[in-house]
C-alpha atoms as a PDB file:
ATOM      1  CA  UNK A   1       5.700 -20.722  10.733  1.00  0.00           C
ATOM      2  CA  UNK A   2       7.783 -17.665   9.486  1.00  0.00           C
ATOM      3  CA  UNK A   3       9.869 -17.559   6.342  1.00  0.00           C
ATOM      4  CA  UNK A   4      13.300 -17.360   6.094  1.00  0.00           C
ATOM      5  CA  UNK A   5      15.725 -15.921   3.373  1.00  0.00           C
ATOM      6  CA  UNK A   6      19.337 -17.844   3.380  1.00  0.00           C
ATOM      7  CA  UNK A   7      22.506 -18.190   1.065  1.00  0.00           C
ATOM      8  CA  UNK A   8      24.302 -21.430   0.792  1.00  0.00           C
ATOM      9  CA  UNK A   9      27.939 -20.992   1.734  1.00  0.00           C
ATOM     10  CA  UNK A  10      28.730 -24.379  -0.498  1.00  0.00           C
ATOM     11  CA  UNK A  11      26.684 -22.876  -3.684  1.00  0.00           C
ATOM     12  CA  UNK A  12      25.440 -19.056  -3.054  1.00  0.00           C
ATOM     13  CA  UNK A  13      22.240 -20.836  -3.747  1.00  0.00           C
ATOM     14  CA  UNK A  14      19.853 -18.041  -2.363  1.00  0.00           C
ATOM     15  CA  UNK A  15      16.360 -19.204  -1.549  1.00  0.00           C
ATOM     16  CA  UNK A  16      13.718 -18.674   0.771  1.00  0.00           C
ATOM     17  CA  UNK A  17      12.055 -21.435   2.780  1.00  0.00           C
ATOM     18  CA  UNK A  18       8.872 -21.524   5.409  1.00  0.00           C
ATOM     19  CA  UNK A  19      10.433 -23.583   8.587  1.00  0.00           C
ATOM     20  CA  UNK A  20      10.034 -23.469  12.429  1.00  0.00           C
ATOM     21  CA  UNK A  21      12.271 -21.940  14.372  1.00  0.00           C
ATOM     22  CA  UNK A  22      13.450 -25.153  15.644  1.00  0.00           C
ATOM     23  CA  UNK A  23      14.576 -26.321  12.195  1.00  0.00           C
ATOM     24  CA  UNK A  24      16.385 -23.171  11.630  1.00  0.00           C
ATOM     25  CA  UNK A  25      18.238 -23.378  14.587  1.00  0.00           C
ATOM     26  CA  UNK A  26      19.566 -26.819  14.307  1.00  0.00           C
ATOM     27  CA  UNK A  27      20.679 -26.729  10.865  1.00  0.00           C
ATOM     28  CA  UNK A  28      17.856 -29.037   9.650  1.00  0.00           C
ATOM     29  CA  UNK A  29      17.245 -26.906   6.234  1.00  0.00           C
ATOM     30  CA  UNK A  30      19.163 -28.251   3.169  1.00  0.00           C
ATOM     31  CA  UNK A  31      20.273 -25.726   0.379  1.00  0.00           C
ATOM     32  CA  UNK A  32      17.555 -26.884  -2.480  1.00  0.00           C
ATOM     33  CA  UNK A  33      20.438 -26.481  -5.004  1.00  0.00           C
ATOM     34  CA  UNK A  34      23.045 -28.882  -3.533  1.00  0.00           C
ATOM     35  CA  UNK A  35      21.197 -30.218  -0.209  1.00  0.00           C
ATOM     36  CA  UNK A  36      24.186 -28.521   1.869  1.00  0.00           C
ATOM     37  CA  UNK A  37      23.331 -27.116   5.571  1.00  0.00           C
ATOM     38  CA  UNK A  38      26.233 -24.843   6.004  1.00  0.00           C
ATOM     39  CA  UNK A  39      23.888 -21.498   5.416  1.00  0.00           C
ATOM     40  CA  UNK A  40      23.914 -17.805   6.101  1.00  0.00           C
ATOM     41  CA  UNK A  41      20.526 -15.965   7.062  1.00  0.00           C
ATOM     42  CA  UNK A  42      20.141 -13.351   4.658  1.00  0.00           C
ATOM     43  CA  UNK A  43      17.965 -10.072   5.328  1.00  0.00           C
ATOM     44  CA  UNK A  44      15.866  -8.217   2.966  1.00  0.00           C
ATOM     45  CA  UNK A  45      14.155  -5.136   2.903  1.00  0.00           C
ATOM     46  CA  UNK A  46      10.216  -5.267   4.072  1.00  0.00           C
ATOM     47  CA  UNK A  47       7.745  -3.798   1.399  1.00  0.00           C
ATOM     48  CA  UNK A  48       5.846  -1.145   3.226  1.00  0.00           C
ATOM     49  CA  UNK A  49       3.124   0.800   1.999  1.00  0.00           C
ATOM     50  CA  UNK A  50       2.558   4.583   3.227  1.00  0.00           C
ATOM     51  CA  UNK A  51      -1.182   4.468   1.889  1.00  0.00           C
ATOM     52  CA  UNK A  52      -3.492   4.383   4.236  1.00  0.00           C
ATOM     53  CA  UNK A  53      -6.311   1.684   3.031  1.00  0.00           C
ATOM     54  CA  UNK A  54      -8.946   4.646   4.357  1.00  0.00           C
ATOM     55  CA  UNK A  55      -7.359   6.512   1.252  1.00  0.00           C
ATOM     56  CA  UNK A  56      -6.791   3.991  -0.716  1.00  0.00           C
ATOM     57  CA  UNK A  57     -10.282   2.899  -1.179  1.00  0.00           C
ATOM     58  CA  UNK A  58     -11.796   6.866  -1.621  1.00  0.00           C
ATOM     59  CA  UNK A  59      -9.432   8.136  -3.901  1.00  0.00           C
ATOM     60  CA  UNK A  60     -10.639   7.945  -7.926  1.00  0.00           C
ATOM     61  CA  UNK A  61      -8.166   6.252 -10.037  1.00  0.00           C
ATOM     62  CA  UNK A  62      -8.362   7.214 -13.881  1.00  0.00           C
ATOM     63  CA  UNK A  63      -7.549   3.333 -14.170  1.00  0.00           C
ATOM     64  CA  UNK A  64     -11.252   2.270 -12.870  1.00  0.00           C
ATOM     65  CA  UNK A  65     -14.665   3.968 -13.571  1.00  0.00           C
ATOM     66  CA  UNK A  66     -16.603   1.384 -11.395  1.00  0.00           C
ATOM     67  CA  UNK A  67     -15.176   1.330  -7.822  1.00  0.00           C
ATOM     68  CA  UNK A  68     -12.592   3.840  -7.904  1.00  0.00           C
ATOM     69  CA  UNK A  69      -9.907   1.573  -7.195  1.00  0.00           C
ATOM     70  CA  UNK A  70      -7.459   0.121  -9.958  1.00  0.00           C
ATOM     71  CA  UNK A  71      -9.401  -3.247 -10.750  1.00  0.00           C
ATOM     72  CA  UNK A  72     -10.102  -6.120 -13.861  1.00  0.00           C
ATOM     73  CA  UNK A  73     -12.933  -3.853 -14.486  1.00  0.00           C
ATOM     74  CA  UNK A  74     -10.823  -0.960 -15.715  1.00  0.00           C
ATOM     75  CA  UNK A  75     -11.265   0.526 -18.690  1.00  0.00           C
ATOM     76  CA  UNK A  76      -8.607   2.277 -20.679  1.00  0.00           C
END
């Protein structure tokens, strides 16, 4: 099921929710703030990383001395 970002028009509650597609469509999501349906779809910005995971896990980070990678093992 995908997630979906909405405002309450009763509240400006904004909350995100995991629903079908069939629930979204028929107004069967209540606001979690005042249980209202009347909502607005609201779109965020996707986090995309530009690091390849190729480079990711070769390049040394001064963060790690054991696997090169920032880790729970890092020392500093």
């Amino acid at each position: 099921m995908p997630f979906y970002d909405f405002k309450c028009r009763r509240c400006d509650t904004v909350f995100n929710v995991q629903a079908t597609i069939e629930e979204k469509e028929k107004n069967l999501i209540p606001c979690p703030g005042c249980g209202g349906r009347v909502l607005e779809r609201v779109y965020t910005k996707a986090n995309i990383s530009l690091v390849s995971r190729k480079a990711y896990m070769t390049e040394p980070s001064p963060a790690c001395k054991c696997c090169k990678r920032d880790c729970p093992n890092a020392q500093g």
